[in-house]
PDB file of N, CA and C in Angstrom:
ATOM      1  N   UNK A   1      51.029-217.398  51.826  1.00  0.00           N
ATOM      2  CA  UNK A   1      50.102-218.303  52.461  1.00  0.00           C
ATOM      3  C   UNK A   1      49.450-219.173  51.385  1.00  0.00           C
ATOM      4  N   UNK A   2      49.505-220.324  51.641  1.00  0.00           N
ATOM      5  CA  UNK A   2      48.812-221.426  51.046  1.00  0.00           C
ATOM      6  C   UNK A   2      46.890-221.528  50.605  1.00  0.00           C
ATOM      7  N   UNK A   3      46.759-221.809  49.940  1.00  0.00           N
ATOM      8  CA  UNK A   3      45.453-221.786  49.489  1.00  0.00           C
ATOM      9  C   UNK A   3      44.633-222.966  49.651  1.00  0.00           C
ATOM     10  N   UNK A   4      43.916-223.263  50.599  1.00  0.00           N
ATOM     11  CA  UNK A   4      43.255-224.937  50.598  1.00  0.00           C
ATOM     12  C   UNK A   4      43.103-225.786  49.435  1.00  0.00           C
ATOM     13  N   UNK A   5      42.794-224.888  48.100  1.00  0.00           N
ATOM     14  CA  UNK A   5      42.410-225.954  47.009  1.00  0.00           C
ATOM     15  C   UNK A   5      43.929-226.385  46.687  1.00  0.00           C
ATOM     16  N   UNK A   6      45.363-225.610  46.893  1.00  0.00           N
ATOM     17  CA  UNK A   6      46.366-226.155  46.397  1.00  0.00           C
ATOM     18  C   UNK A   6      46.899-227.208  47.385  1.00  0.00           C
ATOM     19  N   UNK A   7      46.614-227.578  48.319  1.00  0.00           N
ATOM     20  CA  UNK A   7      46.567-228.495  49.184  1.00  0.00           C
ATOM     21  C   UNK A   7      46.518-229.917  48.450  1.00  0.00           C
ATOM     22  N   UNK A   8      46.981-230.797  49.014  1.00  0.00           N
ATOM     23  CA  UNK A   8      46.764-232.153  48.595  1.00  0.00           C
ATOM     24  C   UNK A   8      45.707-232.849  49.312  1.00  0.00           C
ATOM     25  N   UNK A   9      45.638-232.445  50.554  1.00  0.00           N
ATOM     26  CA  UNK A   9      44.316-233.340  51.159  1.00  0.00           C
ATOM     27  C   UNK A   9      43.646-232.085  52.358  1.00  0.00           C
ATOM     28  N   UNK A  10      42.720-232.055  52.586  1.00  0.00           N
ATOM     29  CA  UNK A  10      41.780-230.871  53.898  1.00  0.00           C
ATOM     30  C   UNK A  10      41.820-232.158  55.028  1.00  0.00           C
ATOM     31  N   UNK A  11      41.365-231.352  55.836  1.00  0.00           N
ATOM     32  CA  UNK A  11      41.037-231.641  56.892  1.00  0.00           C
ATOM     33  C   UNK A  11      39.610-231.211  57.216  1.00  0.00           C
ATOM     34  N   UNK A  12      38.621-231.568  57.916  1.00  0.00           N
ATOM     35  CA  UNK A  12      37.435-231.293  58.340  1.00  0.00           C
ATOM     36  C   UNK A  12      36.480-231.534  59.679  1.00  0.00           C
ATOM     37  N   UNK A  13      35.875-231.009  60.210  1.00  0.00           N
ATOM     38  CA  UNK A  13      35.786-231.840  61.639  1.00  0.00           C
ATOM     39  C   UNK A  13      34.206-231.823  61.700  1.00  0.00           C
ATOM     40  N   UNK A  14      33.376-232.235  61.709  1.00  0.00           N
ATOM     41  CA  UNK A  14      31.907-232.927  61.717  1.00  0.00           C
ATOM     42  C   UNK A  14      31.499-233.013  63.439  1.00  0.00           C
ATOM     43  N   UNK A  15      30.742-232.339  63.533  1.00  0.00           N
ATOM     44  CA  UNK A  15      30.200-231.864  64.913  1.00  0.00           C
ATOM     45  C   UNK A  15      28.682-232.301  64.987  1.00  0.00           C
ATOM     46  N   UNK A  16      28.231-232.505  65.842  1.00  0.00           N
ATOM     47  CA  UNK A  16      26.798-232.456  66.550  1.00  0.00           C
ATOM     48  C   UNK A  16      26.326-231.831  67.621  1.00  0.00           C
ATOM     49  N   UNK A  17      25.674-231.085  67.408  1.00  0.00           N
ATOM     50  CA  UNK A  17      25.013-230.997  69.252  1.00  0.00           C
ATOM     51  C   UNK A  17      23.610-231.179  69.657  1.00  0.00           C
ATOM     52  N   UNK A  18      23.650-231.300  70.964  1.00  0.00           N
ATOM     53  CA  UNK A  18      22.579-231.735  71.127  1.00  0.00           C
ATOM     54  C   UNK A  18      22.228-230.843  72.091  1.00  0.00           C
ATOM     55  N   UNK A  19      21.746-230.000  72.096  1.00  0.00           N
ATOM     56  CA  UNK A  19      20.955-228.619  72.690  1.00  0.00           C
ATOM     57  C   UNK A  19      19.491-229.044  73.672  1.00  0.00           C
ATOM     58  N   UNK A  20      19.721-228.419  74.885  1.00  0.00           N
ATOM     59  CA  UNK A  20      18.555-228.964  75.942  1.00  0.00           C
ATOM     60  C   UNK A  20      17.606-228.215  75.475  1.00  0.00           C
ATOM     61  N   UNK A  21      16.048-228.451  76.444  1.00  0.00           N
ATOM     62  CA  UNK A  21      14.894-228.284  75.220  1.00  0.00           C
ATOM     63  C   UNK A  21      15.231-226.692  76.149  1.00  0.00           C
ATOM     64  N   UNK A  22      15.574-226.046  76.928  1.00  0.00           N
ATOM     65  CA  UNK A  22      15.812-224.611  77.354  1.00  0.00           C
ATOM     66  C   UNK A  22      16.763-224.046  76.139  1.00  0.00           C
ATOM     67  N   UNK A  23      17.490-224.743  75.719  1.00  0.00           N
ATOM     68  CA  UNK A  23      18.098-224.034  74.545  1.00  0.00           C
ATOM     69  C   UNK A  23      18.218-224.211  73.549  1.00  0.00           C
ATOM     70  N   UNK A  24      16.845-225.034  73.695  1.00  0.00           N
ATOM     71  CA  UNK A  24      15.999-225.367  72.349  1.00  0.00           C
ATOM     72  C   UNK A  24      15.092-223.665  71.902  1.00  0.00           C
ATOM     73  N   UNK A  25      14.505-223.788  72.863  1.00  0.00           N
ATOM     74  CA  UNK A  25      13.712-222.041  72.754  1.00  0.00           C
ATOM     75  C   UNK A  25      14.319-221.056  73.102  1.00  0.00           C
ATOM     76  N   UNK A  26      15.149-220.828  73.183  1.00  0.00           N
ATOM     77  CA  UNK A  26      16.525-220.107  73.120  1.00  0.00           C
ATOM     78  C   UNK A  26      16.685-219.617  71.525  1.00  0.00           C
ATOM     79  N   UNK A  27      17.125-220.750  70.887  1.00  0.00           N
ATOM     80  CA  UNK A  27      17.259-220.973  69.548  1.00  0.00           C
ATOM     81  C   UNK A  27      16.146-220.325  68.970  1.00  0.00           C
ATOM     82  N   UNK A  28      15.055-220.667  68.960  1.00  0.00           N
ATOM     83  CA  UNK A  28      13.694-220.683  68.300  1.00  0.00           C
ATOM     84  C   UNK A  28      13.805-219.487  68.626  1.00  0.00           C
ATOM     85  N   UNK A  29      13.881-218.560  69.465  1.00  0.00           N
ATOM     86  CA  UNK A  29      13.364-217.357  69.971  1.00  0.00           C
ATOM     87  C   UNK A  29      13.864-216.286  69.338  1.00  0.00           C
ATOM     88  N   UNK A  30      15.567-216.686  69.208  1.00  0.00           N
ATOM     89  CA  UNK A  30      16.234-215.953  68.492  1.00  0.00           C
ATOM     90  C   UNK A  30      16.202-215.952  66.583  1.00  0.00           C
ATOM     91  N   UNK A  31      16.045-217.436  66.637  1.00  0.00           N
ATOM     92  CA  UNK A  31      15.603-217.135  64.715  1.00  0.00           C
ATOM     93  C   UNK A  31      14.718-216.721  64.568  1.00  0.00           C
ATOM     94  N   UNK A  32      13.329-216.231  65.075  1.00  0.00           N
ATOM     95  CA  UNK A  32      12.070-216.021  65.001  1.00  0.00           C
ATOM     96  C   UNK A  32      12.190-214.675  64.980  1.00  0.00           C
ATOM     97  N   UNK A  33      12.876-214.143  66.364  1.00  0.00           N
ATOM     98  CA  UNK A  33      13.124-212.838  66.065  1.00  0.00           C
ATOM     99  C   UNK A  33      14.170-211.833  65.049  1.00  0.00           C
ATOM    100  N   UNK A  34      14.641-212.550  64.830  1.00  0.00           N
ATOM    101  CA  UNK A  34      15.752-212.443  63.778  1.00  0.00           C
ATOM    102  C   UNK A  34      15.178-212.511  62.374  1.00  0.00           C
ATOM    103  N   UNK A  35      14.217-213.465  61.879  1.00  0.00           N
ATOM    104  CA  UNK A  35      13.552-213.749  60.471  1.00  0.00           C
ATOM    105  C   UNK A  35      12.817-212.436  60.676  1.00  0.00           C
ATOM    106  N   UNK A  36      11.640-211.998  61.500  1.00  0.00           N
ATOM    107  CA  UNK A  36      10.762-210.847  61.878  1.00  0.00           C
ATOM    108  C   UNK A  36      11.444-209.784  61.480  1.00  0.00           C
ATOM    109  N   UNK A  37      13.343-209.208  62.081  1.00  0.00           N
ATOM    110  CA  UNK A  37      13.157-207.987  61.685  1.00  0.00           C
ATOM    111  C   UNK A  37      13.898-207.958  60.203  1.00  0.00           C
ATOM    112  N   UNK A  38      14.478-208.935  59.883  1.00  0.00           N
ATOM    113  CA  UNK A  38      14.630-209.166  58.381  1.00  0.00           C
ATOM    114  C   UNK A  38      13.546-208.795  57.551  1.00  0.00           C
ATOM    115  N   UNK A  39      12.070-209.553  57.983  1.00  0.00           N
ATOM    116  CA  UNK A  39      11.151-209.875  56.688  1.00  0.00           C
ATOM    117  C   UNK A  39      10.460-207.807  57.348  1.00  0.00           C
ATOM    118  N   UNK A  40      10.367-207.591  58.777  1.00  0.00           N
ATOM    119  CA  UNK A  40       9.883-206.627  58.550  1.00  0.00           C
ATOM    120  C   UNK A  40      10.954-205.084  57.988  1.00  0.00           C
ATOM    121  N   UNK A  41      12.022-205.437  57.920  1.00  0.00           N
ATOM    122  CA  UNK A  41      12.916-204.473  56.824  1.00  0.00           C
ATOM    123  C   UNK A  41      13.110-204.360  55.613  1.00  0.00           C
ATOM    124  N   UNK A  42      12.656-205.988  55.406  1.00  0.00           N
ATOM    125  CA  UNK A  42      12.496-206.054  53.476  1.00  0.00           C
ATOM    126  C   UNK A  42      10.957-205.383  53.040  1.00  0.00           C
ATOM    127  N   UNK A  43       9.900-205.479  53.861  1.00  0.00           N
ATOM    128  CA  UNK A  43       8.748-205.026  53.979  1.00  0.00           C
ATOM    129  C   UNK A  43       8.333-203.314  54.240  1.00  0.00           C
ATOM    130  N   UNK A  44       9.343-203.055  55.202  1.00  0.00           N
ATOM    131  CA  UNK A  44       9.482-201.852  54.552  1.00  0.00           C
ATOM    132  C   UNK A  44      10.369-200.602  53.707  1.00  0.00           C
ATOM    133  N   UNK A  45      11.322-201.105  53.436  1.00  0.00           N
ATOM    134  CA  UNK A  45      11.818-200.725  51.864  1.00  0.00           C
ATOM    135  C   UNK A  45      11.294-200.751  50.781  1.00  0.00           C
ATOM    136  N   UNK A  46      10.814-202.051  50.592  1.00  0.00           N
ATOM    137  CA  UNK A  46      10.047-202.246  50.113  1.00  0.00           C
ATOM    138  C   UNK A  46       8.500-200.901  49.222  1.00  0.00           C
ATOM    139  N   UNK A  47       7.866-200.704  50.865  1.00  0.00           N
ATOM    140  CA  UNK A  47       7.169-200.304  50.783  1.00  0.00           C
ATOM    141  C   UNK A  47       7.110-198.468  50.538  1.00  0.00           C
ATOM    142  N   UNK A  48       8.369-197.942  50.993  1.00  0.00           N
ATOM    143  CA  UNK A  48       9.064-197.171  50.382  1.00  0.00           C
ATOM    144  C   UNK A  48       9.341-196.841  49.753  1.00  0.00           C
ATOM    145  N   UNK A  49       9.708-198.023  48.659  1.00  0.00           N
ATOM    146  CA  UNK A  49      10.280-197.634  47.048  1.00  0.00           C
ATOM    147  C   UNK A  49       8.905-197.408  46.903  1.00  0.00           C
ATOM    148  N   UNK A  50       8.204-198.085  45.955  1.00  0.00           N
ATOM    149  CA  UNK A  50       7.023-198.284  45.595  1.00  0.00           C
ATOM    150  C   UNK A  50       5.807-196.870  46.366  1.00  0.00           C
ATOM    151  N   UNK A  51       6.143-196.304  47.503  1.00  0.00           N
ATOM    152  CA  UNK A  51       5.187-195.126  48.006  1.00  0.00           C
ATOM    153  C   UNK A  51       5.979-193.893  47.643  1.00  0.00           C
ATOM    154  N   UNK A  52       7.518-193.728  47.512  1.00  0.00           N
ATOM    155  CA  UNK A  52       7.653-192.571  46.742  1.00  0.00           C
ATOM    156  C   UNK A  52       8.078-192.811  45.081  1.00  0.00           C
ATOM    157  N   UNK A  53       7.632-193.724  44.738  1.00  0.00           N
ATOM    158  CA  UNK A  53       7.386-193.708  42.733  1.00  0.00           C
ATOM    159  C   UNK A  53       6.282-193.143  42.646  1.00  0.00           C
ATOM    160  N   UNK A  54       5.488-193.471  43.714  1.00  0.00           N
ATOM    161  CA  UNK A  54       4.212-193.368  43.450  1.00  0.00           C
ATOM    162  C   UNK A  54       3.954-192.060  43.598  1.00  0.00           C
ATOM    163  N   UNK A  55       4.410-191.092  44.536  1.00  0.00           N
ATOM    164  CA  UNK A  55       4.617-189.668  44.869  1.00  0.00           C
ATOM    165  C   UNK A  55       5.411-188.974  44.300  1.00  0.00           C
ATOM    166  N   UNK A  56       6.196-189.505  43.357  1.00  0.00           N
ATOM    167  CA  UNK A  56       7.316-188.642  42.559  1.00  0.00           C
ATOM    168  C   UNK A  56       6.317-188.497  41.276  1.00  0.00           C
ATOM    169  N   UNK A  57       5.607-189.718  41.016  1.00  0.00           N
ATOM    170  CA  UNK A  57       5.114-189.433  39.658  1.00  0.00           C
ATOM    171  C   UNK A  57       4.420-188.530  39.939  1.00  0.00           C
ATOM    172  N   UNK A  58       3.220-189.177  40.244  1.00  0.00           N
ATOM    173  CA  UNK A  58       2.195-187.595  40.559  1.00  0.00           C
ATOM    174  C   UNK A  58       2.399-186.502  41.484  1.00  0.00           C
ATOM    175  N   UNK A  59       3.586-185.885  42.161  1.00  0.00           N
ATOM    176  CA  UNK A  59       4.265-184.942  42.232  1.00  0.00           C
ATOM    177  C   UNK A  59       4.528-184.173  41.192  1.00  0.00           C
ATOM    178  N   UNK A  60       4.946-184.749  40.331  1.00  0.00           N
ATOM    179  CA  UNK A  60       5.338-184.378  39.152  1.00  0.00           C
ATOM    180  C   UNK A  60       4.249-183.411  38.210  1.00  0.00           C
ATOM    181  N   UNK A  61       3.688-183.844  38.022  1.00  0.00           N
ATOM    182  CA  UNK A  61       2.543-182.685  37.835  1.00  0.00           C
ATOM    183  C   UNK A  61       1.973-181.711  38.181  1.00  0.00           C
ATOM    184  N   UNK A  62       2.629-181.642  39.210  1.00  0.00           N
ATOM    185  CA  UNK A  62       2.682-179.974  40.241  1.00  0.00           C
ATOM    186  C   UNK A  62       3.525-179.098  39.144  1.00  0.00           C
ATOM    187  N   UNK A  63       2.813-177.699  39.881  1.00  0.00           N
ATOM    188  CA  UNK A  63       4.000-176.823  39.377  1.00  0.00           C
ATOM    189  C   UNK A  63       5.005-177.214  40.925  1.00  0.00           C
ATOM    190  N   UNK A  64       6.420-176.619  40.545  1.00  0.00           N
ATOM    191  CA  UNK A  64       7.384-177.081  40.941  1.00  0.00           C
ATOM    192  C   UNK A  64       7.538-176.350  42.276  1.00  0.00           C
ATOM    193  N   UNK A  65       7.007-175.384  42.175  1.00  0.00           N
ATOM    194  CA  UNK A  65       7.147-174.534  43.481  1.00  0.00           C
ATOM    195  C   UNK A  65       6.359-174.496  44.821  1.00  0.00           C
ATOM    196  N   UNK A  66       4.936-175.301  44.085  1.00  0.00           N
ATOM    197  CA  UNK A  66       3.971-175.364  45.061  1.00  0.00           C
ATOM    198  C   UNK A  66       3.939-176.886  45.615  1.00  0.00           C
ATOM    199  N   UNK A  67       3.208-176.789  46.835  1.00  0.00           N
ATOM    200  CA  UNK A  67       3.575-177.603  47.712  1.00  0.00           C
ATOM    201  C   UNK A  67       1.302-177.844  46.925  1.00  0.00           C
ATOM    202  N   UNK A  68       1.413-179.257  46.407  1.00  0.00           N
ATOM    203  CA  UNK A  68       0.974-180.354  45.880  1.00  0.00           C
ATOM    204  C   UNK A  68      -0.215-180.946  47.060  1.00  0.00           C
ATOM    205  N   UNK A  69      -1.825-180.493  46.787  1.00  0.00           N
ATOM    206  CA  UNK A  69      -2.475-180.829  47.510  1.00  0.00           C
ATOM    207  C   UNK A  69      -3.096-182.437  47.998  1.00  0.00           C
ATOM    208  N   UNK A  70      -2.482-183.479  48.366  1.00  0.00           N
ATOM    209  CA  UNK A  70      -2.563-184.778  48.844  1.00  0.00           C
ATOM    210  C   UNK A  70      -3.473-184.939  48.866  1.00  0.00           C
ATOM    211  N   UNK A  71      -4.305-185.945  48.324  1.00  0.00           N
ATOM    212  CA  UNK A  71      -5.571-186.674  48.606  1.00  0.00           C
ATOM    213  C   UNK A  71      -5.351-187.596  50.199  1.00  0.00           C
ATOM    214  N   UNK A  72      -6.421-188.278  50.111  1.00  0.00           N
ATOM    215  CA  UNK A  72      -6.327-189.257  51.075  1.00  0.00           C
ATOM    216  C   UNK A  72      -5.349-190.303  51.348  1.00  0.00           C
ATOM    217  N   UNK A  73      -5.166-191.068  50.452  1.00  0.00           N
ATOM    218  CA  UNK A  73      -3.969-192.137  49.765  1.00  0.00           C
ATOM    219  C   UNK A  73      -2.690-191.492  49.841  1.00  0.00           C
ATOM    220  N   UNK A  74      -2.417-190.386  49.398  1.00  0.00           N
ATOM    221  CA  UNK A  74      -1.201-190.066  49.079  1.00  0.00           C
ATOM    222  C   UNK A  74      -0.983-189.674  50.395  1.00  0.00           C
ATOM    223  N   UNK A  75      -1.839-188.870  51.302  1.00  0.00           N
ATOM    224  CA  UNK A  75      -0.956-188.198  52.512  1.00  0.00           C
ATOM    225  C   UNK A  75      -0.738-189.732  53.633  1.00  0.00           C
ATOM    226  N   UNK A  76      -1.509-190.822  53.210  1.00  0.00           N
ATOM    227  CA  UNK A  76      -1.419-192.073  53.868  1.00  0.00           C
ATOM    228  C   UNK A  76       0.322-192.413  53.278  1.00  0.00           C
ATOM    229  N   UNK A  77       0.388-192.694  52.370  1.00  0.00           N
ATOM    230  CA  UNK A  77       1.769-192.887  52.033  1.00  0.00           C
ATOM    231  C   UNK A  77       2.244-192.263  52.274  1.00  0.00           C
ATOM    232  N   UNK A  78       2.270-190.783  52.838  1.00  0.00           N
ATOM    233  CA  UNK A  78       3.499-190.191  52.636  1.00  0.00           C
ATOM    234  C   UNK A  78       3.717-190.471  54.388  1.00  0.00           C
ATOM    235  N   UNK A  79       3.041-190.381  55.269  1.00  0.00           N
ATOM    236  CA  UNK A  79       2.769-190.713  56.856  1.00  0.00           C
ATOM    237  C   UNK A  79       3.808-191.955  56.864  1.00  0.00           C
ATOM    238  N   UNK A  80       3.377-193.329  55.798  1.00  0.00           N
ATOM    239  CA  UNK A  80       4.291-194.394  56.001  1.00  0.00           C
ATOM    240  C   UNK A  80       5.427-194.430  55.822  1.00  0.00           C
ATOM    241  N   UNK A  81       6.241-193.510  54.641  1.00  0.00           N
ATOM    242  CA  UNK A  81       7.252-193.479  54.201  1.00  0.00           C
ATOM    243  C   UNK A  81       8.189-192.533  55.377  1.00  0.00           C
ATOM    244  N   UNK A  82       7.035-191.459  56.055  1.00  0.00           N
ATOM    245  CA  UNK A  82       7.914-191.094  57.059  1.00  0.00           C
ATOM    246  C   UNK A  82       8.176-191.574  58.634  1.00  0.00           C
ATOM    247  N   UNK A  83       6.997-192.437  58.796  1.00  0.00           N
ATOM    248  CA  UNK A  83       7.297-193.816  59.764  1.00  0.00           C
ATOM    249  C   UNK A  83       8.371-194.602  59.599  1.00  0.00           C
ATOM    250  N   UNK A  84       8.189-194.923  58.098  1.00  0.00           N
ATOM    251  CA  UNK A  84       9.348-196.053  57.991  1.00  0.00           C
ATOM    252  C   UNK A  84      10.880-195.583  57.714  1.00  0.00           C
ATOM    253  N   UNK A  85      10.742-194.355  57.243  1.00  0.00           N
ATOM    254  CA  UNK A  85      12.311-193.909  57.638  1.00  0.00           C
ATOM    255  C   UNK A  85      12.505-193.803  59.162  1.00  0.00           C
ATOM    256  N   UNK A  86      11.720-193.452  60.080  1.00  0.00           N
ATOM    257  CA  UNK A  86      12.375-193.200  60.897  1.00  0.00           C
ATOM    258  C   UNK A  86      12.841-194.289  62.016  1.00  0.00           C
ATOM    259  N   UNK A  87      11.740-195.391  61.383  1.00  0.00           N
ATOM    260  CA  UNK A  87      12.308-196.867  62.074  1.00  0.00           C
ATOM    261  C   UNK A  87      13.553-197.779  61.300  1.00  0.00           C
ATOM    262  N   UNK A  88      13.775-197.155  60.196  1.00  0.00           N
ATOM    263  CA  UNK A  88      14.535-197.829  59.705  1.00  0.00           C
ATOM    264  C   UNK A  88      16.224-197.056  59.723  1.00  0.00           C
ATOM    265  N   UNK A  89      16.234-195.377  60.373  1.00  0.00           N
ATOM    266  CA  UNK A  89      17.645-194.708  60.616  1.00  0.00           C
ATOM    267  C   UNK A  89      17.943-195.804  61.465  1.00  0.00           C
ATOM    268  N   UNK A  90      17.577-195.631  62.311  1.00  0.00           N
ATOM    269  CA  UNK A  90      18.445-196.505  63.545  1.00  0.00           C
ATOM    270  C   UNK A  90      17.926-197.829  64.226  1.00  0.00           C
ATOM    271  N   UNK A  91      19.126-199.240  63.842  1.00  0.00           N
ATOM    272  CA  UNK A  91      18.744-200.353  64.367  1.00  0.00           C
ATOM    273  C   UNK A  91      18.262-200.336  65.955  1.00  0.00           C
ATOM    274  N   UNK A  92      18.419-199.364  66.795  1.00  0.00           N
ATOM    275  CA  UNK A  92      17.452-199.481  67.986  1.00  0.00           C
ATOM    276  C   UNK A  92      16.000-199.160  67.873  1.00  0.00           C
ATOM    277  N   UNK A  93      15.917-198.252  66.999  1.00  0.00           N
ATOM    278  CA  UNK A  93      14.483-198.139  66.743  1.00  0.00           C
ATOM    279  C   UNK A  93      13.366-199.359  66.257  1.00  0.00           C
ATOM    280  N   UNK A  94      13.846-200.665  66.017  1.00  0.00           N
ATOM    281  CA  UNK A  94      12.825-201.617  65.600  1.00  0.00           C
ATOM    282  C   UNK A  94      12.808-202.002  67.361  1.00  0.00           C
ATOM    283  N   UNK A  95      13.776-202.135  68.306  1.00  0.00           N
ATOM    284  CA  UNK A  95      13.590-202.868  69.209  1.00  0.00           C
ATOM    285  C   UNK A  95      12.602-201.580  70.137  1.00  0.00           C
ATOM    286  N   UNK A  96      12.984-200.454  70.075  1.00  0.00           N
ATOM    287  CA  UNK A  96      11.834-199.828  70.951  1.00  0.00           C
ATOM    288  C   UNK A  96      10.290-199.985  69.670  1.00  0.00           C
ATOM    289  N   UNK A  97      10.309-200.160  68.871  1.00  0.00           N
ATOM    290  CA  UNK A  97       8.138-200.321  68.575  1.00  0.00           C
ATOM    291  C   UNK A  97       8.415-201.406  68.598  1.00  0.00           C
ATOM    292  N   UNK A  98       8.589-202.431  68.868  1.00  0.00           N
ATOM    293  CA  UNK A  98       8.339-203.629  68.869  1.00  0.00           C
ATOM    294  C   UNK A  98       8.694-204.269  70.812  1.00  0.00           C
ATOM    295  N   UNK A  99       8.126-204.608  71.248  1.00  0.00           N
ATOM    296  CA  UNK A  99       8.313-204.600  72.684  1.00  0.00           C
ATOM    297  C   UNK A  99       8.742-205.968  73.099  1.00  0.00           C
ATOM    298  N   UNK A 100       7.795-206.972  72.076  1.00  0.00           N
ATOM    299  CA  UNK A 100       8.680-208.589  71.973  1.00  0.00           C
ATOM    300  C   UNK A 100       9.753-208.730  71.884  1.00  0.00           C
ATOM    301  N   UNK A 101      10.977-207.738  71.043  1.00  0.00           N
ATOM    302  CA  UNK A 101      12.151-207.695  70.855  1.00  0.00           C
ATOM    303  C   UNK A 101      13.056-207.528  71.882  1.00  0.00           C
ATOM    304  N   UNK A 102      12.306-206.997  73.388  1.00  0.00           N
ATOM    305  CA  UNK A 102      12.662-206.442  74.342  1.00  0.00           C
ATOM    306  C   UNK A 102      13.962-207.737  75.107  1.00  0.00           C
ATOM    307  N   UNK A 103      13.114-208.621  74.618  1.00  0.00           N
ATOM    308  CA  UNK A 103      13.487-209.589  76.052  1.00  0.00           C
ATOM    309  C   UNK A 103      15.033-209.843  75.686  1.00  0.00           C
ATOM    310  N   UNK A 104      15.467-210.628  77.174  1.00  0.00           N
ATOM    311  CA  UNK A 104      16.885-210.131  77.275  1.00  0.00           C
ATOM    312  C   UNK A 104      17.436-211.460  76.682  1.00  0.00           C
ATOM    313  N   UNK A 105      16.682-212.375  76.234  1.00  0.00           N
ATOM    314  CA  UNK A 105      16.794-213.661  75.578  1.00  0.00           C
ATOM    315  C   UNK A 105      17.768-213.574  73.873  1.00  0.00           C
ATOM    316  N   UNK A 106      16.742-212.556  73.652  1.00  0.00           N
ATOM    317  CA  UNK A 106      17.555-212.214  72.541  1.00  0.00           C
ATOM    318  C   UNK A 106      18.749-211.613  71.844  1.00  0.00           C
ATOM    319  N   UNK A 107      19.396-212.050  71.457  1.00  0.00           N
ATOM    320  CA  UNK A 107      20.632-211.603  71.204  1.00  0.00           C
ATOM    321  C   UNK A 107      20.899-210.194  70.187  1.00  0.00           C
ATOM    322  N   UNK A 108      21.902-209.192  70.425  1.00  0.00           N
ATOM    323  CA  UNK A 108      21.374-207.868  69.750  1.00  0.00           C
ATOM    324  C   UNK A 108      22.247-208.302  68.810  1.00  0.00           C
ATOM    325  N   UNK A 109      23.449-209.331  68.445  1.00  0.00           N
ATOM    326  CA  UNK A 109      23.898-209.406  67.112  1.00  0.00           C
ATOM    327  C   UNK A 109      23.582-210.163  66.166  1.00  0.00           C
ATOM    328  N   UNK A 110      22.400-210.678  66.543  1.00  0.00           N
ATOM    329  CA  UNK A 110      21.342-211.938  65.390  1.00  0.00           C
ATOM    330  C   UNK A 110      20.347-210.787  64.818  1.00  0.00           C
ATOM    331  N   UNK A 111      20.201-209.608  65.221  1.00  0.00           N
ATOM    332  CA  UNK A 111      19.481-208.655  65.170  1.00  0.00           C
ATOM    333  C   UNK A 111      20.065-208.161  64.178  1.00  0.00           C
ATOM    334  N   UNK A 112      20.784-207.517  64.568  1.00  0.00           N
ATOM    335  CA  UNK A 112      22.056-206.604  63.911  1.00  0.00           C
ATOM    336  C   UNK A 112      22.444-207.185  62.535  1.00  0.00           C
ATOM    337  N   UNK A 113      22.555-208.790  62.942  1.00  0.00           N
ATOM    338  CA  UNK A 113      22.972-209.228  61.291  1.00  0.00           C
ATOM    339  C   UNK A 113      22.125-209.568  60.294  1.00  0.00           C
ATOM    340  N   UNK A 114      20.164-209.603  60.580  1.00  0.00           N
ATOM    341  CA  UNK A 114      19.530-209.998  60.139  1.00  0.00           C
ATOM    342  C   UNK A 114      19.128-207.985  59.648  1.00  0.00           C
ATOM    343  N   UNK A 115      19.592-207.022  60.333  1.00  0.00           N
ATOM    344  CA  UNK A 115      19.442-205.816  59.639  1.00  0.00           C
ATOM    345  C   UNK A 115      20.063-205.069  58.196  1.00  0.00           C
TER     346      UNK A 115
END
């Protein structure tokens, strides 16, 4: 099979559309929700890394056997880190806590690819 750059000339086809204002917010609805569970998955990984460095270090100063008495802060992080794993095992889990995600407008593979 041939390779386009060894080609002597491409071909290309230049499109427009012009989308009614119903699927205008269509559009909008779906990038909006789509940027959301992107920025809220980078947000919490994110927040993950950074809450168990923070618990490994000073873990670390335990003896090894004992289970490490949590201040306030730390048992707060550790609550988030186990929130956010458990919204982050499974891509259905952002659409059940999030109830905006619900609607049937939205598409589950703009979802899926923004996961």
């Amino acid at each position: 099979m041939k390779r386009m750059s060894s080609l002597a000339y491409h071909f290309g086809i230049k499109l427009r559309f012009y989308p009614s204002s119903k699927q205008k917010k269509i559009i909008k609805l779906n990038y909006d929700a789509q940027r959301f569970v992107y920025n809220s998955y980078v947000g919490r990984n994110r927040t993950n890394y950074h809450a168990r460095r923070f618990l490994a270090i000073n873990q670390g100063q335990a003896m090894p056997f004992a289970f490490p008495i949590l201040n306030d802060y730390e048992a707060k992080l550790a609550e988030t880190v186990v929130a956010n794993d458990e919204l982050l095992a499974k891509p259905k889990n952002i659409r059940d806590a999030y109830s905006f995600l619900r609607v049937k407008e939205i598409d589950s593979l703009a979802l899926a690819n923004a996961i």
